[in-house]
PDB file of N, CA and C in Angstrom:
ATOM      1  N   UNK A   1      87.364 118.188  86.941  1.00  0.00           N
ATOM      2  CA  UNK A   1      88.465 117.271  87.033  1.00  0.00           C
ATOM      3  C   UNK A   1      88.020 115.867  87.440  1.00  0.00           C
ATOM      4  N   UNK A   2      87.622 115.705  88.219  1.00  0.00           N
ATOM      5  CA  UNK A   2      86.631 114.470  88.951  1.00  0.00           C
ATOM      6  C   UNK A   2      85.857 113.316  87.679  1.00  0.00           C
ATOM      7  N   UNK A   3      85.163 114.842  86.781  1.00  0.00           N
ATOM      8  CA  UNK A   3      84.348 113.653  85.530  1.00  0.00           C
ATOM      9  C   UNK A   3      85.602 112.891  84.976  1.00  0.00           C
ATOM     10  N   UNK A   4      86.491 114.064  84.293  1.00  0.00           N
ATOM     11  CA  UNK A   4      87.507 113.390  83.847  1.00  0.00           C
ATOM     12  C   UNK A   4      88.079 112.261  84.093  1.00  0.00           C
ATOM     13  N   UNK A   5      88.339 112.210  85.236  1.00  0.00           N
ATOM     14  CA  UNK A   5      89.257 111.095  86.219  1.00  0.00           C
ATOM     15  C   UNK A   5      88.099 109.758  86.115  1.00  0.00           C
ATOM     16  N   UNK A   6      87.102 110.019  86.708  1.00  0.00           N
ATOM     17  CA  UNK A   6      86.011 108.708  86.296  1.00  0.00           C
ATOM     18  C   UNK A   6      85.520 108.399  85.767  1.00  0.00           C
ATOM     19  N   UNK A   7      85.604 109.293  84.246  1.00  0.00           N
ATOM     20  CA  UNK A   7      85.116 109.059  82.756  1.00  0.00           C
ATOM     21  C   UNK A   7      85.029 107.562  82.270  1.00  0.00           C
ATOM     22  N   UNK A   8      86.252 107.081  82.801  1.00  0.00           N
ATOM     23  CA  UNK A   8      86.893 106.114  82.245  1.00  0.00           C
ATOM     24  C   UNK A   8      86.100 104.504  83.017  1.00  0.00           C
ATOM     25  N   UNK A   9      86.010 104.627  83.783  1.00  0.00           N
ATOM     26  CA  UNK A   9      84.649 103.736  85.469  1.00  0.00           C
ATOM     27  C   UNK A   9      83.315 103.950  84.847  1.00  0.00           C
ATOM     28  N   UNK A  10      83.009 105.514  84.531  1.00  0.00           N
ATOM     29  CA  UNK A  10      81.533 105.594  84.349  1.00  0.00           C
ATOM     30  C   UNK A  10      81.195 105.269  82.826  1.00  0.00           C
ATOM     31  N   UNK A  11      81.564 105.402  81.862  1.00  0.00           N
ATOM     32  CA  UNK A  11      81.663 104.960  80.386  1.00  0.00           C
ATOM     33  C   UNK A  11      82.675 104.681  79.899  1.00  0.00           C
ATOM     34  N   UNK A  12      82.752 102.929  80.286  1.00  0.00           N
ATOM     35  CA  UNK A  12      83.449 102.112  79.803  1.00  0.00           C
ATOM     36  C   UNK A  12      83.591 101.718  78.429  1.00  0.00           C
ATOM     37  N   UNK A  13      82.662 102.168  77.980  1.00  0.00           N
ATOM     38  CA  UNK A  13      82.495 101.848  75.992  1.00  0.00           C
ATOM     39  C   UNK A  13      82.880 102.779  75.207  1.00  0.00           C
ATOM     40  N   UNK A  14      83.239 103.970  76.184  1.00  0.00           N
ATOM     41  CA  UNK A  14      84.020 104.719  75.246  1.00  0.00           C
ATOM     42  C   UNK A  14      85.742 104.843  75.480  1.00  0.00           C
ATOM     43  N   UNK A  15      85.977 104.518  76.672  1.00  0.00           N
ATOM     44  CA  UNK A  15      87.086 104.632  77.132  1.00  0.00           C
ATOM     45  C   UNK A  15      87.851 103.158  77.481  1.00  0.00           C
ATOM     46  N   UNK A  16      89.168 103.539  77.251  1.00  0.00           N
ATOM     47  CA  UNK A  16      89.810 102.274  77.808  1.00  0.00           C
ATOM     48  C   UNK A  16      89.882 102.185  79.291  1.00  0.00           C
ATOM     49  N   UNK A  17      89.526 101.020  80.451  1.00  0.00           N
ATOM     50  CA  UNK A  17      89.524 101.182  81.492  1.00  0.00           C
ATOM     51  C   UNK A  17      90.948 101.600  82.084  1.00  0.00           C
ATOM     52  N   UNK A  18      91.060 101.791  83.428  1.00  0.00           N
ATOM     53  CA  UNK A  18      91.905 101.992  84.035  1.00  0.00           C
ATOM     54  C   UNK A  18      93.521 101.098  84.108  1.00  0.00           C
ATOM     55  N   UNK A  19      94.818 101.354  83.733  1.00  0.00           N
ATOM     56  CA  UNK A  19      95.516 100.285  83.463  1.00  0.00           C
ATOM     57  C   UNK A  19      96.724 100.521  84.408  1.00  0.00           C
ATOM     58  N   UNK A  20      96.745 101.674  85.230  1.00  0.00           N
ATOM     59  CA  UNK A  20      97.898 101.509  86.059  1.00  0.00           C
ATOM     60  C   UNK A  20      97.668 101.830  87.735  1.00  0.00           C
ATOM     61  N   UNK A  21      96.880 103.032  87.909  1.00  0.00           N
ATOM     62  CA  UNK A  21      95.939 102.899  89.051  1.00  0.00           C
ATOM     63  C   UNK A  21      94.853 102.384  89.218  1.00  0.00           C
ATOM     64  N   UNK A  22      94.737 101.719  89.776  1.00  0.00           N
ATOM     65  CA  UNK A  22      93.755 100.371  89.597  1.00  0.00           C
ATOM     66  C   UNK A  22      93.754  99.739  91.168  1.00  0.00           C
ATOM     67  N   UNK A  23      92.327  99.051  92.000  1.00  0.00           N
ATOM     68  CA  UNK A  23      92.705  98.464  93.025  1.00  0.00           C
ATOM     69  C   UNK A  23      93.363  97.033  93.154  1.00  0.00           C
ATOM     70  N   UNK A  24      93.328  96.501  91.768  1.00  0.00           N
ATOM     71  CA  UNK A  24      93.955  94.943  91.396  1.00  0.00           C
ATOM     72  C   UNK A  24      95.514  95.145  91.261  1.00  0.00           C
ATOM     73  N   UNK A  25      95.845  96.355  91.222  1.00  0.00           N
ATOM     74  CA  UNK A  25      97.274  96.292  90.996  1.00  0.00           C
ATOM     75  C   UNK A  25      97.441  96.904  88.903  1.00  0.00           C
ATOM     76  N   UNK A  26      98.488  97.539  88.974  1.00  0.00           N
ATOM     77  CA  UNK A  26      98.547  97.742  87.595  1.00  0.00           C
ATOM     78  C   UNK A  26      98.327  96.601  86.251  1.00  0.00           C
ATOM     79  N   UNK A  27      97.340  96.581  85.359  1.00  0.00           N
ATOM     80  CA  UNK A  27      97.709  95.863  84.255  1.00  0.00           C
ATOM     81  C   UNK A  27      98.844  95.610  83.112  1.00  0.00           C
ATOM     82  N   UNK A  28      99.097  96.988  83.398  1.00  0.00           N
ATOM     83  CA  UNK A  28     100.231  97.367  81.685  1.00  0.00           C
ATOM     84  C   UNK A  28     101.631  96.608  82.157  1.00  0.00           C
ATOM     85  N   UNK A  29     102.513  95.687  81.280  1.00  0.00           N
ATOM     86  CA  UNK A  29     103.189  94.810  80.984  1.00  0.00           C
ATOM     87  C   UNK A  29     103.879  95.616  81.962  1.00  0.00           C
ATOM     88  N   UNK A  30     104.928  94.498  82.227  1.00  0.00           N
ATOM     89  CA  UNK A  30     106.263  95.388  83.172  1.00  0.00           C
ATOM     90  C   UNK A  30     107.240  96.218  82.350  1.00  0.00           C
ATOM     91  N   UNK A  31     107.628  95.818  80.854  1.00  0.00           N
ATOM     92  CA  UNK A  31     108.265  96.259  80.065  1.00  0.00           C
ATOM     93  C   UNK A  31     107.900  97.408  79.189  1.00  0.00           C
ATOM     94  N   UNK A  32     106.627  98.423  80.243  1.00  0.00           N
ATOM     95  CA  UNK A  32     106.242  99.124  79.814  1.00  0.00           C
ATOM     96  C   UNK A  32     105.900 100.046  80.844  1.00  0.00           C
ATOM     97  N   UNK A  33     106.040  99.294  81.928  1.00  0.00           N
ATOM     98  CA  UNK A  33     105.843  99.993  83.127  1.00  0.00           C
ATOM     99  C   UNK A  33     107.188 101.148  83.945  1.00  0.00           C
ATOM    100  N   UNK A  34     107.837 100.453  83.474  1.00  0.00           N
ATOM    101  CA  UNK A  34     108.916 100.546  84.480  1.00  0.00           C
ATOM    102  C   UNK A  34     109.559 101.791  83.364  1.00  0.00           C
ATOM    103  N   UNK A  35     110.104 101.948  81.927  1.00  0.00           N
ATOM    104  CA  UNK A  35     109.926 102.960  81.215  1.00  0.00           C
ATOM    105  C   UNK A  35     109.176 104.555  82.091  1.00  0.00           C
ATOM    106  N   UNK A  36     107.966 103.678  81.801  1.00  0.00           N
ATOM    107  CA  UNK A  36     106.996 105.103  82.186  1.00  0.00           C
ATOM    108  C   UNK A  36     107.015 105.706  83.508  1.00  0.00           C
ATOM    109  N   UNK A  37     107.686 104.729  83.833  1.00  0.00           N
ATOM    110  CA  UNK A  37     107.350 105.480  85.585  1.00  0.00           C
ATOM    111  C   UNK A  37     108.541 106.196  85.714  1.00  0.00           C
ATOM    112  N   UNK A  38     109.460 105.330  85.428  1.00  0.00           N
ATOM    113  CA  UNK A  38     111.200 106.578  85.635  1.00  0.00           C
ATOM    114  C   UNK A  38     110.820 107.941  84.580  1.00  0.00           C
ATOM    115  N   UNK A  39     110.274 107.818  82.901  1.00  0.00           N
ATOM    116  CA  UNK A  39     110.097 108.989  82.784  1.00  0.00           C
ATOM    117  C   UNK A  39     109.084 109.950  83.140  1.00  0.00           C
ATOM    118  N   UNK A  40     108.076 109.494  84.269  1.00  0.00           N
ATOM    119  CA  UNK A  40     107.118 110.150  85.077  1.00  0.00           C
ATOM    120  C   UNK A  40     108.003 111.066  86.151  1.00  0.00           C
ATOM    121  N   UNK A  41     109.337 110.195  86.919  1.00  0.00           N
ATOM    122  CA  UNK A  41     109.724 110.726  87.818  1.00  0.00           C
ATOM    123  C   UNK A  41     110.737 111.573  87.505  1.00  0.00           C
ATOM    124  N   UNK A  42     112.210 111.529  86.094  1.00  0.00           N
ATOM    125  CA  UNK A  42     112.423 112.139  85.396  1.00  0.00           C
ATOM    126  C   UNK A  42     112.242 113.815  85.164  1.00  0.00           C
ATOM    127  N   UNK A  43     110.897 113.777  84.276  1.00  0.00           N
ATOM    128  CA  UNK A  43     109.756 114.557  83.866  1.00  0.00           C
ATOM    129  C   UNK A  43     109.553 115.820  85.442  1.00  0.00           C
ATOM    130  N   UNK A  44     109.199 114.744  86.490  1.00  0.00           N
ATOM    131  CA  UNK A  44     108.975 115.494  87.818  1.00  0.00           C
ATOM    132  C   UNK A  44     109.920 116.397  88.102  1.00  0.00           C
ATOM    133  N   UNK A  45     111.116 116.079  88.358  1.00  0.00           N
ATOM    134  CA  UNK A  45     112.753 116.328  88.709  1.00  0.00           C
ATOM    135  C   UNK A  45     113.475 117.277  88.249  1.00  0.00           C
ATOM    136  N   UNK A  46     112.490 117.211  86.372  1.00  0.00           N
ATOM    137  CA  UNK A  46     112.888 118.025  85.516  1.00  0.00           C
ATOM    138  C   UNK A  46     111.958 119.554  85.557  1.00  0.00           C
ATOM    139  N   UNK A  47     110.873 119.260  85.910  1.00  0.00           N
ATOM    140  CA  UNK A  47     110.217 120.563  86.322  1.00  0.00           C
ATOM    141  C   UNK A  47     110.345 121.380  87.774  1.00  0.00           C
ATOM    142  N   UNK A  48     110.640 120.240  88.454  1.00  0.00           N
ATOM    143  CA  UNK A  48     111.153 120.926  90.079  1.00  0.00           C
ATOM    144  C   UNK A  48     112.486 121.863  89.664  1.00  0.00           C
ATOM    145  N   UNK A  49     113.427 121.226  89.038  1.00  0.00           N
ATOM    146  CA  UNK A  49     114.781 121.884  88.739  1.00  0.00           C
ATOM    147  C   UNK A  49     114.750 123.233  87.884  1.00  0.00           C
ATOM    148  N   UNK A  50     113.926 122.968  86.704  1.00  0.00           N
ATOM    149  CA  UNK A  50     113.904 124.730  86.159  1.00  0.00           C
ATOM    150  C   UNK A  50     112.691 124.930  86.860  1.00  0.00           C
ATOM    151  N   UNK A  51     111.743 125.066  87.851  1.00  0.00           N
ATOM    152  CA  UNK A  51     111.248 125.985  89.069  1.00  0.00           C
ATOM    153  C   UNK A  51     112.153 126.519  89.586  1.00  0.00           C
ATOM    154  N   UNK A  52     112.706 125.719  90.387  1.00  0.00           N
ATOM    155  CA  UNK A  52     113.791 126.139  91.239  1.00  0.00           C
ATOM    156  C   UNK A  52     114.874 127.421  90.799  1.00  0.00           C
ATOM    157  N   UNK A  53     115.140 127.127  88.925  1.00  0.00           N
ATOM    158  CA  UNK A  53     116.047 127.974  88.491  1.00  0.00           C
ATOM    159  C   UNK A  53     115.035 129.211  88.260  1.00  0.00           C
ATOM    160  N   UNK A  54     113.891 128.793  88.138  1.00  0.00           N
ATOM    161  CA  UNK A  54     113.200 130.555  87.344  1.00  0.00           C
ATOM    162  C   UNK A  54     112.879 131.159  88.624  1.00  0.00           C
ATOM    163  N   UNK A  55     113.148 130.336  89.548  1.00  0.00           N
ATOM    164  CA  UNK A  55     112.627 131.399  90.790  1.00  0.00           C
ATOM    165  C   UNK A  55     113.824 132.152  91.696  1.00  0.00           C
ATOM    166  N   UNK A  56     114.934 131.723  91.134  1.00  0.00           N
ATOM    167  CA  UNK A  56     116.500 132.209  91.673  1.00  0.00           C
ATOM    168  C   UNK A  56     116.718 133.325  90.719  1.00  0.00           C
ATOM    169  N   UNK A  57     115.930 133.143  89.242  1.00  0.00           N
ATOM    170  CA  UNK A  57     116.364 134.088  88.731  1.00  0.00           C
ATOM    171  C   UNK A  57     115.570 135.165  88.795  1.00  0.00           C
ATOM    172  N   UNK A  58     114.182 134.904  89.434  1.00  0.00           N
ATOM    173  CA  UNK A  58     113.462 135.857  89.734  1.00  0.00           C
ATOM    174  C   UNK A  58     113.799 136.834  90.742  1.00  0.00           C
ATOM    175  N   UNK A  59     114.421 136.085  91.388  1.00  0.00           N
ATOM    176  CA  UNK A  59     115.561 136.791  93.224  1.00  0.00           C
ATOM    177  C   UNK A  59     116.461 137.758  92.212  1.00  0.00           C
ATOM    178  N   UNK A  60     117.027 136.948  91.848  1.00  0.00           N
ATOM    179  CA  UNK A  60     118.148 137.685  91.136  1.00  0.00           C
ATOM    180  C   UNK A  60     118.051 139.040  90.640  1.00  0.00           C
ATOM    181  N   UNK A  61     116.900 139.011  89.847  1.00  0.00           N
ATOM    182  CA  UNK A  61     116.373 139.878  88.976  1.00  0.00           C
ATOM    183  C   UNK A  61     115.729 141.327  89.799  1.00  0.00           C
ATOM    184  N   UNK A  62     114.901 140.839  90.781  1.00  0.00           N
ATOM    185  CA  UNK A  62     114.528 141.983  91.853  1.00  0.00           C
ATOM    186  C   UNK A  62     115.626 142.699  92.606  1.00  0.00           C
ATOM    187  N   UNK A  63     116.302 141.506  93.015  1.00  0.00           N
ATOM    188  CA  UNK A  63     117.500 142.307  93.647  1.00  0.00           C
ATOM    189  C   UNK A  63     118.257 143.933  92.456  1.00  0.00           C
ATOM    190  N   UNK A  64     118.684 142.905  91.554  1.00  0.00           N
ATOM    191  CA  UNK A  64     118.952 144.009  90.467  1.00  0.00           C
ATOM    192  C   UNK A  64     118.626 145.409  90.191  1.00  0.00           C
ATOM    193  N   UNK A  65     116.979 144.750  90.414  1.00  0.00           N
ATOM    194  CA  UNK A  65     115.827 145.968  90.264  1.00  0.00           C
ATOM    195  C   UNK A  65     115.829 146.651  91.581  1.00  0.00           C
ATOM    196  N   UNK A  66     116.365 146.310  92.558  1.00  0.00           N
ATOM    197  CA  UNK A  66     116.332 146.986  93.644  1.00  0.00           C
ATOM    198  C   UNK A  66     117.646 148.058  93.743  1.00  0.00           C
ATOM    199  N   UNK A  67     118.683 147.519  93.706  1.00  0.00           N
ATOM    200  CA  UNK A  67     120.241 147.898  93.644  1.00  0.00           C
ATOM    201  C   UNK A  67     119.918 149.610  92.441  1.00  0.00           C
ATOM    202  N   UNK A  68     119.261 149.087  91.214  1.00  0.00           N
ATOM    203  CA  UNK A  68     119.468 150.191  90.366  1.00  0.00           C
ATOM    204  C   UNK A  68     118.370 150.907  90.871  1.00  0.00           C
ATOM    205  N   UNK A  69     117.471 150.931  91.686  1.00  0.00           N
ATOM    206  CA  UNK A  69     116.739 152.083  92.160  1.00  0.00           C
ATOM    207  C   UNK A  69     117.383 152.776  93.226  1.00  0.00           C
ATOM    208  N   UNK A  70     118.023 151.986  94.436  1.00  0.00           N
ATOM    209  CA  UNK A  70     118.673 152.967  95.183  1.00  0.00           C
ATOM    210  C   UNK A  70     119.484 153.514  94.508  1.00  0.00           C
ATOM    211  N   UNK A  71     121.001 153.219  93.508  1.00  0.00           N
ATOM    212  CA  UNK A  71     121.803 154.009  93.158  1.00  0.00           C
ATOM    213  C   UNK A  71     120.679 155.000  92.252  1.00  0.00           C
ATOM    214  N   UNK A  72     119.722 154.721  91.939  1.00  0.00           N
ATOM    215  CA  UNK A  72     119.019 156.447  91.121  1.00  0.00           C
ATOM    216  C   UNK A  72     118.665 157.142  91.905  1.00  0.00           C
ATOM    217  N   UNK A  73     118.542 156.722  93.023  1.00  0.00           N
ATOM    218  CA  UNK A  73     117.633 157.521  94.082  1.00  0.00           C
ATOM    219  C   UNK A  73     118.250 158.422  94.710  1.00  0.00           C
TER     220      UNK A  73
END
């Protein structure tokens, strides 16, 4: 993960440098920035929320699995 991430620092001739984490501050236009970042956080919000649902339905689901073993039992 690490090469990956500094691929871009360590071979600059193959890669485009760094354009939004950066210690100068981001390069990429504002009208391109501001897009990407709400659908970064979006995107986030949107995977926290169906977590949240597959893991209620995972409750759900055991419980179920629990309920129909005592009544067999």
């Amino acid at each position: 993960m690490p090469i990956i991430h500094f691929s871009v620092d360590w071979w600059n001739t193959l890669h485009q440098p760094a354009s939004i984490i950066r210690p100068g501050g981001p390069t990429i236009g504002q009208e391109f920035l501001w897009p990407l970042l709400t659908n970064d956080a979006a995107y986030t919000v949107l995977f926290a929320w169906l977590w949240l649902m597959r893991m209620q339905t995972e409750i759900f689901e055991r419980r179920a699995r629990a309920l129909m073993m005592a009544k067999g039992a």
